[in-house]
N, C-alpha and C. Protein backbone atom coordinates (compact mmCIF):
# COMPACT_ATOMS: atom_id res chain seq x y z
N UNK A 1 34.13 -61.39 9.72
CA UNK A 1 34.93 -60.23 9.29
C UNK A 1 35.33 -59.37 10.51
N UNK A 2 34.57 -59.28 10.96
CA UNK A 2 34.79 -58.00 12.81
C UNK A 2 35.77 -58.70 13.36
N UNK A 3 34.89 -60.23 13.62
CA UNK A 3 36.64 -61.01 14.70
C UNK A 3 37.72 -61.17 14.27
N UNK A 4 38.02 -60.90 12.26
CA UNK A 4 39.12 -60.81 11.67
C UNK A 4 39.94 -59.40 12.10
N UNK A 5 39.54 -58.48 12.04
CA UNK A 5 39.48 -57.08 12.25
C UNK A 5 39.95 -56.44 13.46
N UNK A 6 39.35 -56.93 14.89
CA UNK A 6 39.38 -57.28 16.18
C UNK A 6 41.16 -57.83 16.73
N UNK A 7 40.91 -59.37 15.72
CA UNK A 7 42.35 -59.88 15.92
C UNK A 7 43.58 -59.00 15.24
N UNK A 8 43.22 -58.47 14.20
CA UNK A 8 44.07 -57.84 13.90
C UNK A 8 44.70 -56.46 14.89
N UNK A 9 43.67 -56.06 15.24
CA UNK A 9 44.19 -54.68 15.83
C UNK A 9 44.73 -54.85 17.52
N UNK A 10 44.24 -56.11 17.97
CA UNK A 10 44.91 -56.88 18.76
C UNK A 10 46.29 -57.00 18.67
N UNK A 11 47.09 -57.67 17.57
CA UNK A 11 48.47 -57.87 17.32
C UNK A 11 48.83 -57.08 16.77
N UNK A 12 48.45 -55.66 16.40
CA UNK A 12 49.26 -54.45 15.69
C UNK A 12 48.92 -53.25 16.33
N UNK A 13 48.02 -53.30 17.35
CA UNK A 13 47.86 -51.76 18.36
C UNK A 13 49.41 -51.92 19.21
N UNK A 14 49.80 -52.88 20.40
CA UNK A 14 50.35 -53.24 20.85
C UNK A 14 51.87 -52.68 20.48
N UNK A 15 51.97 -53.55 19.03
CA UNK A 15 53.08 -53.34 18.12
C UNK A 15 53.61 -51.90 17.97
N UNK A 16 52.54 -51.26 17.85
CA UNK A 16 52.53 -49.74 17.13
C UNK A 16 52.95 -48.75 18.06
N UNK A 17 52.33 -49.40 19.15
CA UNK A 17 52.39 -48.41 20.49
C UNK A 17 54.14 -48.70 21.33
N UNK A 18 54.64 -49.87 21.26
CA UNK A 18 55.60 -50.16 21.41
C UNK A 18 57.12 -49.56 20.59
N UNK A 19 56.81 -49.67 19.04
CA UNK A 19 57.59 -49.03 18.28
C UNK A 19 57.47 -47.47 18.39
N UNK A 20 56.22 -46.96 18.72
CA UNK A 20 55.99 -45.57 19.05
C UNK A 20 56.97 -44.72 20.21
N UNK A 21 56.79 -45.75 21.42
CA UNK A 21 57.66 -45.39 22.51
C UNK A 21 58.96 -45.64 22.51
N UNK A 22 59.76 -46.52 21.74
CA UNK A 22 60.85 -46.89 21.26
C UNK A 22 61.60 -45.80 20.46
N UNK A 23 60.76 -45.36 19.53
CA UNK A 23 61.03 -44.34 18.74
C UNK A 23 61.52 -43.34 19.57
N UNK A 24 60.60 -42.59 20.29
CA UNK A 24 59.90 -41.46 21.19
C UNK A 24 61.41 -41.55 22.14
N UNK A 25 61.57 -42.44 22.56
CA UNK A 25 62.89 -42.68 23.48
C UNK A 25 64.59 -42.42 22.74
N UNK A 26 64.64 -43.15 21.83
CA UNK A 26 65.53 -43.17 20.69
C UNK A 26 65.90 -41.75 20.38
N UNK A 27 64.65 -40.86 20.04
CA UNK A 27 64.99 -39.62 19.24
C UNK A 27 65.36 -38.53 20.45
N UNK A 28 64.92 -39.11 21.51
CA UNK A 28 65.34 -38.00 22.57
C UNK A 28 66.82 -38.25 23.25
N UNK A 29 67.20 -39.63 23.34
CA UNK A 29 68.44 -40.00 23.45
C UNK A 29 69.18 -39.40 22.66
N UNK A 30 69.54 -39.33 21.57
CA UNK A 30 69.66 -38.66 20.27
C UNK A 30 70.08 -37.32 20.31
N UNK A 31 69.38 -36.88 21.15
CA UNK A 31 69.62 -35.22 21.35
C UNK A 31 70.80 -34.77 22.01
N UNK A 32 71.30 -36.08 22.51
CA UNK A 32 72.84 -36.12 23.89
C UNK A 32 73.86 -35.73 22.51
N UNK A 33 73.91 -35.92 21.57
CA UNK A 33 75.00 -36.02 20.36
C UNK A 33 74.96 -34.53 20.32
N UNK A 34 74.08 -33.44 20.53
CA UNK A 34 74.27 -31.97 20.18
C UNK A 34 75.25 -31.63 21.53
N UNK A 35 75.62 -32.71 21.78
CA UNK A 35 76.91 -32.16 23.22
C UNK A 35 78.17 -31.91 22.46
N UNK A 36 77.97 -32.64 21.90
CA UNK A 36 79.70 -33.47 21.58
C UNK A 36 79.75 -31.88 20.43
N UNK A 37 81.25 -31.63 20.21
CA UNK A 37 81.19 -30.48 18.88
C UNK A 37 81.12 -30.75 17.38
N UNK A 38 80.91 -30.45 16.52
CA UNK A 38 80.14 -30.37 15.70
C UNK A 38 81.18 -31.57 14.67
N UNK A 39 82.17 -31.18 15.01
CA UNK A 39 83.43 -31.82 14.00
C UNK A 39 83.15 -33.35 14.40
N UNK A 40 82.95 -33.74 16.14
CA UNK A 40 82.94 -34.74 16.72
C UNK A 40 81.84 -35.96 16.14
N UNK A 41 81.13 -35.17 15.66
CA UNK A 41 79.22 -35.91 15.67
C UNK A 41 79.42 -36.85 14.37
N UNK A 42 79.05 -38.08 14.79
CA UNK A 42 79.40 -39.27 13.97
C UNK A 42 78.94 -38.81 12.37
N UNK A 43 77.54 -38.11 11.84
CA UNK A 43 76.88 -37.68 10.94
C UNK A 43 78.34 -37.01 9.99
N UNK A 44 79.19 -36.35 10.04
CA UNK A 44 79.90 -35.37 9.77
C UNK A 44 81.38 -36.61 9.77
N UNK A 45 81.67 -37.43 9.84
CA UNK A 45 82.78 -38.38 9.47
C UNK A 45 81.73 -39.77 8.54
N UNK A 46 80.66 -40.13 8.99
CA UNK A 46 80.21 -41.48 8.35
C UNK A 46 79.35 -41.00 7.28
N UNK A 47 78.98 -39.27 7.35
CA UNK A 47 78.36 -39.07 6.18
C UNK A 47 76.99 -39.72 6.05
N UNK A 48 76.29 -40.62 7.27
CA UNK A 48 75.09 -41.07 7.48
C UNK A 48 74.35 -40.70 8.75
N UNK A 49 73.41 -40.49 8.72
CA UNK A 49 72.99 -40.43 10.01
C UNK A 49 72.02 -41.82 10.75
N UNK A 50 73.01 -42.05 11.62
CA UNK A 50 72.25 -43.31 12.18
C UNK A 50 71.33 -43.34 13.66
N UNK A 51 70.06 -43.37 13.77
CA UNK A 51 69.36 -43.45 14.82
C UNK A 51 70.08 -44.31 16.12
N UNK A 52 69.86 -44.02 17.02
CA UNK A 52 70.35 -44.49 17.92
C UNK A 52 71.68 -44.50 19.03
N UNK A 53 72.45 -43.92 18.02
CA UNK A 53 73.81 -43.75 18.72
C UNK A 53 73.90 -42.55 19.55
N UNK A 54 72.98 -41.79 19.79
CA UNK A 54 72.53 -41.04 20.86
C UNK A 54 72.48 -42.01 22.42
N UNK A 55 72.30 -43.22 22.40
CA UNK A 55 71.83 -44.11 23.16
C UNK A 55 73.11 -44.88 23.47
N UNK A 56 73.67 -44.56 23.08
CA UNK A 56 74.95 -45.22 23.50
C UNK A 56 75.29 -43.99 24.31
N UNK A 57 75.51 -42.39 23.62
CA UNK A 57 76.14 -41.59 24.64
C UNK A 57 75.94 -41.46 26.17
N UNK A 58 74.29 -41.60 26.03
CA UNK A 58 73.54 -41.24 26.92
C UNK A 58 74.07 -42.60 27.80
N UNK A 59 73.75 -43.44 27.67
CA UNK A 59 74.21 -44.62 28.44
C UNK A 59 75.96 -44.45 29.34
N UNK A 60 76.61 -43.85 28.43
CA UNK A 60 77.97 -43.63 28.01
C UNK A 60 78.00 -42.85 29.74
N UNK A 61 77.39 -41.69 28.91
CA UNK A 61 77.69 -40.28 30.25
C UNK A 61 76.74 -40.94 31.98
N UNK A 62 75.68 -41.33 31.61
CA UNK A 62 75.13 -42.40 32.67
C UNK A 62 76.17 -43.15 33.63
N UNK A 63 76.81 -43.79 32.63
CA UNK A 63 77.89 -44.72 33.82
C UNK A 63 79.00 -44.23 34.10
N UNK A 64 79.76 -43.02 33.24
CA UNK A 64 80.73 -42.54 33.81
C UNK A 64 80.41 -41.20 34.38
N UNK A 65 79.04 -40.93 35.16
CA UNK A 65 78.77 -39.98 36.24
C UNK A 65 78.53 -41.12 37.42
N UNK A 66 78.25 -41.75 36.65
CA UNK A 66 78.28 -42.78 38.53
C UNK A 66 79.17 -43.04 38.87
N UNK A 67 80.28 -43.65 37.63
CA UNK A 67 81.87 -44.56 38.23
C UNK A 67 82.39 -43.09 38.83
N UNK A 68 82.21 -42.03 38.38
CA UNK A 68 83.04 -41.07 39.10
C UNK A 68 82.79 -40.23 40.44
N UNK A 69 81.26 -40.47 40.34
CA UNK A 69 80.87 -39.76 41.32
C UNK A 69 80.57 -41.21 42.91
N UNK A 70 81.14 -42.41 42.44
CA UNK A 70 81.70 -43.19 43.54
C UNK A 70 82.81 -43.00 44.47
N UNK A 71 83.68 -42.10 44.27
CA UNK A 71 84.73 -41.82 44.94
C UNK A 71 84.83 -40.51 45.64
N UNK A 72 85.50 -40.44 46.38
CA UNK A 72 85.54 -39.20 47.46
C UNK A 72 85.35 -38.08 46.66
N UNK A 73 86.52 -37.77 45.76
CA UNK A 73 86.43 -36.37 44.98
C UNK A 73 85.12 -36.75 44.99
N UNK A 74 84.51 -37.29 43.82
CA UNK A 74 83.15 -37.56 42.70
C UNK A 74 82.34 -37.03 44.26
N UNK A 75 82.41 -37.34 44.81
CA UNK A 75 80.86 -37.33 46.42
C UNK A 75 80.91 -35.64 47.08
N UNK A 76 82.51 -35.09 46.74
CA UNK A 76 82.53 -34.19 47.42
C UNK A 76 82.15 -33.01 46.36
N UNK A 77 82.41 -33.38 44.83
CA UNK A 77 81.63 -32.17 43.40
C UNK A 77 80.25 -32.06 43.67
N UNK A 78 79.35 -33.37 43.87
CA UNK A 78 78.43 -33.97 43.84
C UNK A 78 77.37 -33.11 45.44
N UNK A 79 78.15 -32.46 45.90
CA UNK A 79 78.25 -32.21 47.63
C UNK A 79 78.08 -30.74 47.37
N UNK A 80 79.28 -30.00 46.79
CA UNK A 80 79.48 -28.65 46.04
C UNK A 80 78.17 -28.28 45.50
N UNK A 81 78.10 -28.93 44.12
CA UNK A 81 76.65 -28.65 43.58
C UNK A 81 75.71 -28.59 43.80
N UNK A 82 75.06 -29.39 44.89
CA UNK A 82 73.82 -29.49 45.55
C UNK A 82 73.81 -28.24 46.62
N UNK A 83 74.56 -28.25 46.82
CA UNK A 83 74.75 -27.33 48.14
C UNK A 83 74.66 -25.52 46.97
N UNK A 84 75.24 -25.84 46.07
CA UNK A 84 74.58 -24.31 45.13
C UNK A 84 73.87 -24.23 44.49
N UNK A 85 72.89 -25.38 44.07
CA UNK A 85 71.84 -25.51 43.84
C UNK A 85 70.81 -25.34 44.81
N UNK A 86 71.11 -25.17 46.23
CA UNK A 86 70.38 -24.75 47.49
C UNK A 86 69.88 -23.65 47.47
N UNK A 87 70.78 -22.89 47.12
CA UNK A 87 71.09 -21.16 46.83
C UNK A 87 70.11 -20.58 46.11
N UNK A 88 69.54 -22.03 45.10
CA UNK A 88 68.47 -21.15 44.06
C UNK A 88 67.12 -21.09 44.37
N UNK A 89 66.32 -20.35 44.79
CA UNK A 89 65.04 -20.66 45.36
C UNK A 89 64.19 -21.57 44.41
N UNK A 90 63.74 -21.45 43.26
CA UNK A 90 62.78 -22.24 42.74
C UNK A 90 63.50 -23.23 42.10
N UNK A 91 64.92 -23.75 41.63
CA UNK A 91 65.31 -24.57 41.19
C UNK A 91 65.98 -25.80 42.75
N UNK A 92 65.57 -25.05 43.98
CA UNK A 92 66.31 -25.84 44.98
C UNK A 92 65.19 -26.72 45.22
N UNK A 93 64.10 -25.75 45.05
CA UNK A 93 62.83 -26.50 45.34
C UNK A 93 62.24 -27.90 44.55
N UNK A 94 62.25 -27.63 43.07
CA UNK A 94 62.33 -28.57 41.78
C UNK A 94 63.29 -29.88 41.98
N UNK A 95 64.56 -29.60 42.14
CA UNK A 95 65.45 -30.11 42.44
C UNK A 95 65.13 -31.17 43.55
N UNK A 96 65.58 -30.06 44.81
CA UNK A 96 65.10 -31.76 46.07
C UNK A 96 63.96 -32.31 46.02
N UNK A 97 62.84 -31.55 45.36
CA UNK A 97 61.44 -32.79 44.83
C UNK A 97 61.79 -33.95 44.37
N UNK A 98 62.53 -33.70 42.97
CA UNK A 98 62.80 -34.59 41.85
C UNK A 98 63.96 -35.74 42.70
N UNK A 99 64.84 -35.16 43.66
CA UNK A 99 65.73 -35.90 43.89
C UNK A 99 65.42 -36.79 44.87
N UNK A 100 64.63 -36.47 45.93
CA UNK A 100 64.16 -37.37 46.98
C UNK A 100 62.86 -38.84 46.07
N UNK A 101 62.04 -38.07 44.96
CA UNK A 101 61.62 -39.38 44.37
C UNK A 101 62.19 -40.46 43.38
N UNK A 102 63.17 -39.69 43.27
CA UNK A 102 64.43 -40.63 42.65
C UNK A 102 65.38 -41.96 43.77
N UNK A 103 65.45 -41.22 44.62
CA UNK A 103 66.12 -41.50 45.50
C UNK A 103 65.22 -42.95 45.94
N UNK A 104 64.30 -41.93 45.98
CA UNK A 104 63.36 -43.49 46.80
C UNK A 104 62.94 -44.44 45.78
N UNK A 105 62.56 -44.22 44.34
CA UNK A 105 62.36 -45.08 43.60
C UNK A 105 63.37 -45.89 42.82
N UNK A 106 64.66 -45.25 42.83
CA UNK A 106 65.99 -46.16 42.17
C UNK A 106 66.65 -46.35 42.92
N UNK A 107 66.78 -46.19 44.08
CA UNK A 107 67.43 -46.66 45.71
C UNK A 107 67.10 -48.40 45.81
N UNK A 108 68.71 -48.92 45.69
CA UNK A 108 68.35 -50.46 46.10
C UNK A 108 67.47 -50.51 48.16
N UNK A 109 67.87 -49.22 48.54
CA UNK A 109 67.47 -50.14 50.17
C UNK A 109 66.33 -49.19 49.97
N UNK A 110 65.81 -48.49 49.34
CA UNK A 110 64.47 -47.68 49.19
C UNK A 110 63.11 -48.90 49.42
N UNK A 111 62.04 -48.39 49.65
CA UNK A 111 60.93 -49.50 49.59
C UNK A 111 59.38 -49.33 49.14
N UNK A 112 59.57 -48.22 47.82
CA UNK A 112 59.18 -47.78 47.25
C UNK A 112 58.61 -48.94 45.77
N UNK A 113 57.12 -48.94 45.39
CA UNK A 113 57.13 -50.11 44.86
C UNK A 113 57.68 -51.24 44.93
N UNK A 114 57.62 -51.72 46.02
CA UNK A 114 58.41 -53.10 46.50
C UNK A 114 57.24 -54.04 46.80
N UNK A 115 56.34 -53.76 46.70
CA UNK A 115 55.35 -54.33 47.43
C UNK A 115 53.23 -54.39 46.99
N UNK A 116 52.76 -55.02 46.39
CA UNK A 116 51.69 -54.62 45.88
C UNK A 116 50.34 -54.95 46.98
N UNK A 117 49.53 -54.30 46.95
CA UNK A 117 48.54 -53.80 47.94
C UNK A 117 47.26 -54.23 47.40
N UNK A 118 46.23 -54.50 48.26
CA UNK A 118 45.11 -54.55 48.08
C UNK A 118 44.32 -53.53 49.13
N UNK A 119 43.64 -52.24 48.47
CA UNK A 119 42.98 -51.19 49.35
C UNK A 119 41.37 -50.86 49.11
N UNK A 120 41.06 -50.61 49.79
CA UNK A 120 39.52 -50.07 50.03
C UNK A 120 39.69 -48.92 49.25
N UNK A 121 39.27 -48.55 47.82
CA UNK A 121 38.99 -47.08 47.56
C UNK A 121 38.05 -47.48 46.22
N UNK A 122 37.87 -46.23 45.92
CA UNK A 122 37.48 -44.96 46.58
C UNK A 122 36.71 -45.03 47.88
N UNK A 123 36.22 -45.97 48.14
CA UNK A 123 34.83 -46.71 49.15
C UNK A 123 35.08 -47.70 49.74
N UNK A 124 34.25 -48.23 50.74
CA UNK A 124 34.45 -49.41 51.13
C UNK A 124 33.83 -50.07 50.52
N UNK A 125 33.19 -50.46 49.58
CA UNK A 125 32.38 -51.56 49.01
C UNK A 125 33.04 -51.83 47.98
N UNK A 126 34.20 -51.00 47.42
CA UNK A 126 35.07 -51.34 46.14
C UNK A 126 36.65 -51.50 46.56
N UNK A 127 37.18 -52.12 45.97
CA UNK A 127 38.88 -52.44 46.04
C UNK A 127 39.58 -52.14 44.90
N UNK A 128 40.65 -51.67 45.20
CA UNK A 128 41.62 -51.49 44.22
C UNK A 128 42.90 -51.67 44.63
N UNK A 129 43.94 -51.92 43.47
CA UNK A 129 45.28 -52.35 43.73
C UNK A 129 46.44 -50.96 43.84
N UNK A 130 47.24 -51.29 44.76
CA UNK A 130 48.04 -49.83 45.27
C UNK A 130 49.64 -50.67 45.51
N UNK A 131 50.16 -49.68 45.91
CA UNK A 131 51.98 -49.93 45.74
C UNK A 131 52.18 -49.46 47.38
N UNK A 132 53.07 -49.97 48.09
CA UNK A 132 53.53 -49.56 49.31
C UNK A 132 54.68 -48.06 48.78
N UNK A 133 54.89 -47.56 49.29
CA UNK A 133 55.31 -46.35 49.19
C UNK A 133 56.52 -46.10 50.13
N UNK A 134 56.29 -46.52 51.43
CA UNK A 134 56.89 -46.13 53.09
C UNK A 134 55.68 -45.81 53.93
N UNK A 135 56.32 -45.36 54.83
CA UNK A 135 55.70 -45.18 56.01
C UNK A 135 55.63 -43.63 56.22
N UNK A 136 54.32 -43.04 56.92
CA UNK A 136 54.24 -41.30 57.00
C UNK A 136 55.39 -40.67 57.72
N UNK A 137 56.08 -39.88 57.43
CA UNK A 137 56.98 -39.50 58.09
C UNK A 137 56.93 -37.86 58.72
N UNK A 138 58.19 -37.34 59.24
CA UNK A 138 57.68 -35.71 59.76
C UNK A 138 56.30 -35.48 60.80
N UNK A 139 56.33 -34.53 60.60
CA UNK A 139 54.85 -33.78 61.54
C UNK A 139 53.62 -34.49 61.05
N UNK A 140 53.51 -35.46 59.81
CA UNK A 140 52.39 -36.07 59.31
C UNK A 140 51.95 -37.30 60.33
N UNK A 141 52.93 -37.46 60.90
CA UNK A 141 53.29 -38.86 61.47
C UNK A 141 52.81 -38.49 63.05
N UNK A 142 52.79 -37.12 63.65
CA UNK A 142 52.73 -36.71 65.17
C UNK A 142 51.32 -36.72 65.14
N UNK A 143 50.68 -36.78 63.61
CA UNK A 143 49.02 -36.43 63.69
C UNK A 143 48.50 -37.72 63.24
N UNK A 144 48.70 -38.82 63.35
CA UNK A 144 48.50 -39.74 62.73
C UNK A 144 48.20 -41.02 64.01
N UNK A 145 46.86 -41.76 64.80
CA UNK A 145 47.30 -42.77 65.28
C UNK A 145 47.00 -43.44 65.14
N UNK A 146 47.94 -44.60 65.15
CA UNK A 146 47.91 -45.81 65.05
C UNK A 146 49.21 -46.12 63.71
N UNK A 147 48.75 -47.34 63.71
CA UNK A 147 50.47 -48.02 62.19
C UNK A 147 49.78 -47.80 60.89
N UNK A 148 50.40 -46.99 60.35
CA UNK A 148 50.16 -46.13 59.24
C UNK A 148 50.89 -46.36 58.17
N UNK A 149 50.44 -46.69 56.51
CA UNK A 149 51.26 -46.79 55.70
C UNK A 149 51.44 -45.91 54.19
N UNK A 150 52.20 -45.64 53.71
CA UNK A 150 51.61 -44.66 53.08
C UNK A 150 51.62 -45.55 51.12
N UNK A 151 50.58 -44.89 50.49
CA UNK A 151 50.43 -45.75 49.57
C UNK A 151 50.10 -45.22 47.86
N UNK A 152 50.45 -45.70 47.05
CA UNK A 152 50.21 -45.05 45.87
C UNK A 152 49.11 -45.55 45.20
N UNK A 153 47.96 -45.14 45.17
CA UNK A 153 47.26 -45.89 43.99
C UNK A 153 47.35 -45.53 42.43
N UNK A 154 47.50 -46.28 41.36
CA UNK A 154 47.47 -45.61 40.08
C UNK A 154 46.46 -45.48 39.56
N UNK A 155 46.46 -45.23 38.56
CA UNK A 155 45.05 -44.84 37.84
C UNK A 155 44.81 -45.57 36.59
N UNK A 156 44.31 -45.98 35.89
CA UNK A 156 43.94 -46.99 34.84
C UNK A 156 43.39 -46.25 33.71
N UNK A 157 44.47 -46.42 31.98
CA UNK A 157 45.63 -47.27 32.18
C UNK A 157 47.00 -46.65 31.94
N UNK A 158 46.60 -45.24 32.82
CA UNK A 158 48.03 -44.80 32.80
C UNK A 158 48.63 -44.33 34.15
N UNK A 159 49.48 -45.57 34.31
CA UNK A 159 50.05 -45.55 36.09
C UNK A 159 50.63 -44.56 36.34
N UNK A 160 50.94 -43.68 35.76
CA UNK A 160 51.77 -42.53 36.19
C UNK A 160 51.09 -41.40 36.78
N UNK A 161 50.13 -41.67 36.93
CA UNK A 161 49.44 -40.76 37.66
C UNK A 161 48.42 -41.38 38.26
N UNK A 162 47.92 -41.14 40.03
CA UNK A 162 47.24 -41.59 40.61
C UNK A 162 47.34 -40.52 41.90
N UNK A 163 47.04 -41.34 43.00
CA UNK A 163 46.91 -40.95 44.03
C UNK A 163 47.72 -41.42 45.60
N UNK A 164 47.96 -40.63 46.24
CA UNK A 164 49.00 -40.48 47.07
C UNK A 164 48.18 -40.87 48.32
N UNK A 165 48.05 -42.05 49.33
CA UNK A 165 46.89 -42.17 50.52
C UNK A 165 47.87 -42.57 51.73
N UNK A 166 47.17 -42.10 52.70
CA UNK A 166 47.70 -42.77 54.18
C UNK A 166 46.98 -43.87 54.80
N UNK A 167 47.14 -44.63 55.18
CA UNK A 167 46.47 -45.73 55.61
C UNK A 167 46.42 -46.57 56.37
N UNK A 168 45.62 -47.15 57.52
CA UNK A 168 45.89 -48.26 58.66
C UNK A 168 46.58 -49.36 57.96
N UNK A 169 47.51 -49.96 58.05
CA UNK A 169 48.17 -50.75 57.96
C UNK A 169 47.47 -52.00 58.14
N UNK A 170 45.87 -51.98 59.02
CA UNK A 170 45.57 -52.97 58.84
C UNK A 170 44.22 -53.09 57.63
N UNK A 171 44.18 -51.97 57.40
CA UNK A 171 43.20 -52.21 55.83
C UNK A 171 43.66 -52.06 54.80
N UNK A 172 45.06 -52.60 54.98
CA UNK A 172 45.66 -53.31 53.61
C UNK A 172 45.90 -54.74 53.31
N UNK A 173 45.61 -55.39 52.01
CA UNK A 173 46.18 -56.95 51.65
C UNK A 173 46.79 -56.51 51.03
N UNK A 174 48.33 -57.12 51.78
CA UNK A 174 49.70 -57.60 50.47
C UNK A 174 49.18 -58.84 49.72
N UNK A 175 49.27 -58.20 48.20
CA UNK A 175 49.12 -59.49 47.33
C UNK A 175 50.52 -60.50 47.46
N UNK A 176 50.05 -61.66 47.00
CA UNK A 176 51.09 -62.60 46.07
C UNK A 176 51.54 -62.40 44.92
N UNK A 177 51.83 -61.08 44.14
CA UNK A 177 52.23 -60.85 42.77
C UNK A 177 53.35 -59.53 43.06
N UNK A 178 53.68 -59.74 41.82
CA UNK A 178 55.02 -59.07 41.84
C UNK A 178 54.36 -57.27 41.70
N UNK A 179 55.47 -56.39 41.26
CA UNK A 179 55.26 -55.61 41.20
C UNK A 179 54.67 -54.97 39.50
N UNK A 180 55.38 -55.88 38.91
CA UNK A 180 55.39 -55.74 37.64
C UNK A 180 54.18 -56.87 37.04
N UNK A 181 53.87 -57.25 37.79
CA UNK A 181 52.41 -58.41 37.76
C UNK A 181 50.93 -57.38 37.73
N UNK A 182 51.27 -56.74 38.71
CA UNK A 182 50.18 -55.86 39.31
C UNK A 182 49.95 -54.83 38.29
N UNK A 183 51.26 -53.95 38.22
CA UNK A 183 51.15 -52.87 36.70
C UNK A 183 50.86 -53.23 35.59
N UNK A 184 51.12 -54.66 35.25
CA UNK A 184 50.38 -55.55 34.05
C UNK A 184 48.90 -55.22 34.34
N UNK A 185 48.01 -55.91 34.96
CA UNK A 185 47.08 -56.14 35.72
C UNK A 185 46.49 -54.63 35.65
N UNK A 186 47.12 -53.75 36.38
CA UNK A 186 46.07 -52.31 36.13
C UNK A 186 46.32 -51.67 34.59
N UNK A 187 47.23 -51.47 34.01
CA UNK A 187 47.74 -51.11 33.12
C UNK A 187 46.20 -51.71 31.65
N UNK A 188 46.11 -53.02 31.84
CA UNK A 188 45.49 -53.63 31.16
C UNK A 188 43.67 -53.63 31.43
N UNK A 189 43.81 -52.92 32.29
CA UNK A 189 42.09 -52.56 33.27
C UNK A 189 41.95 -53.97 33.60
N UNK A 190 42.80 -54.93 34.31
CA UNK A 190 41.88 -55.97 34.75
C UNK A 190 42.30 -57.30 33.61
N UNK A 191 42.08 -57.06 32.30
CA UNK A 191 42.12 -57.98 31.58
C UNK A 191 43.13 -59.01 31.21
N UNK A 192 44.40 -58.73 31.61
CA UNK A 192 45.74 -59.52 31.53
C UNK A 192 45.82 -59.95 33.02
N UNK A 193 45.58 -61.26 33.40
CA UNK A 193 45.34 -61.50 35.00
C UNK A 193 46.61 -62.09 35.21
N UNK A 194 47.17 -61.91 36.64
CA UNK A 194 48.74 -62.42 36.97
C UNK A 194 48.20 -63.80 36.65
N UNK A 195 49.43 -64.68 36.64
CA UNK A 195 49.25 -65.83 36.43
C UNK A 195 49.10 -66.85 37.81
N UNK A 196 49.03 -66.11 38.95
CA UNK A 196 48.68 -67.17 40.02
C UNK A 196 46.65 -66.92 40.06
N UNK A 197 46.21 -65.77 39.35
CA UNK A 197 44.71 -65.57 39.42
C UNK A 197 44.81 -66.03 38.39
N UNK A 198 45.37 -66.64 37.55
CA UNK A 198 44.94 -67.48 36.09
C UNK A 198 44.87 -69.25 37.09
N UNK A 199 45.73 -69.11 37.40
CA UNK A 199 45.58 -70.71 37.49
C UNK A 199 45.13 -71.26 38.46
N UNK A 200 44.44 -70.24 39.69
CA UNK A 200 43.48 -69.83 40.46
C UNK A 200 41.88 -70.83 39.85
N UNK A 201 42.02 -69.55 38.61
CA UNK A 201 40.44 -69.79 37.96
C UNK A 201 40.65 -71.05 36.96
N UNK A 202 41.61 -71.59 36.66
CA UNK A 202 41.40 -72.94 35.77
C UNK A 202 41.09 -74.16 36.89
N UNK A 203 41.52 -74.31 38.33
CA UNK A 203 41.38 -74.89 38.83
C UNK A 203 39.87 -74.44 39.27
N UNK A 204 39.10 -73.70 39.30
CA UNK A 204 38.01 -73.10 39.99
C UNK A 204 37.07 -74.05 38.34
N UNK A 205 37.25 -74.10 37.52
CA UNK A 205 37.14 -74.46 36.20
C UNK A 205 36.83 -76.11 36.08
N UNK A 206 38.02 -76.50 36.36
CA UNK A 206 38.21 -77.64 36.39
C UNK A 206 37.15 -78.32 37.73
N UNK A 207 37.23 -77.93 38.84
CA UNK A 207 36.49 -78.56 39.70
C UNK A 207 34.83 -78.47 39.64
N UNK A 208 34.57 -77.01 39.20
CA UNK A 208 32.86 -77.16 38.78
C UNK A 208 32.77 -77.87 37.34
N UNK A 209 33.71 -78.33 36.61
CA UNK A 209 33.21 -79.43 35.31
C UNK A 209 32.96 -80.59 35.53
N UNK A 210 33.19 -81.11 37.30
CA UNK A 210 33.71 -82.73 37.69
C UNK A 210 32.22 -82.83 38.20
């Protein structure tokens, strides 16, 4: 009865938590439609209200702030605004935070999670898995010697928050797994193993059965 029970909540936690965040995403997309005016809003001609088509806007206004802000005008509004958004003390501050970790994390030549790590922490007698980040930069970098890397560790099992480290470059292992291997891997505490440490241990398997 338990391992019935077990399996079950196995194939429907997963489920639940998935449709949860789906939802959670959906209804906030959703909220882009209180742009449009009131006459405009699909609810008010189809007489239904349909989930989702928030997600089209949002997508919508997404690509036509990029197609526009590709071109000279688009770079030079884009130039304007930032530059009066400078002006504001605590929103300039918010602002170039948010924009420089954007920058580096949705930046194709960025090198930000590009790369998965094997680090000494908290201790040396324990290891844990970390993300390359870049390299120390500024006045961090004049106090710093030797090749230095800078590194994210997450926290288990919610990667979005962890810890920010500097580090010899030579007490790091780059793994063989992807990036999205590794966030499997911590995400799961361990228990969902990439598939080159799966087939690692079947061969480790196979040879102590012979």
């Amino acid at each position: 009865m338990r391992k019935y029970f077990v399996t079950g909540l196995l194939i429907l936690v997963p489920l639940a938590i998935t449709l949860w965040v789906l939802n959670l995403i959906i209804s906030t997309m959703d909220q882009t439609l209180l742009l449009l005016p009131e006459a405009w809003r699909p609810e008010n001609f189809l007489h239904v209200r349909i989930p989702g088509l928030g997600v089209i806007l949002t997508l919508l206004i997404v690509f036509l702030t990029g197609l526009a802000t590709r071109n000279f005008i688009g770079k030079k509004v884009v130039k304007l605004w930032e530059l009066a958004l400078a002006r504001i003390p605590v929103v300039n501050a918010i602002y170039s935070s948010v924009k420089q970790v954007s920058d580096t994390l949705l930046s194709s030549s960025g090198n930000a999670f590009r790369k998965a790590l094997l680090v000494r922490y908290p201790h040396q007698q324990s290891w844990t898995i970390a993300f390359l980040t870049g390299t120390p930069g500024g006045d961090v970098k004049n106090h710093l010697q030797g090749d230095y890397v800078s590194v994210y560790v997450p926290t288990t099992p919610n990667p979005t928050s962890g810890f920010f480290l500097m580090m010899l470059k030579a007490d790091t292992i780059e793994l063989d797994m992807s990036v999205d291997e590794a966030l499997k891997y911590i995400v799961s505490m361990g228990v969902v193993a990439p598939p080159e440490l799966v087939k690692k241990s079947l061969a480790e398997s196979a040879k102590s059965s012979v």
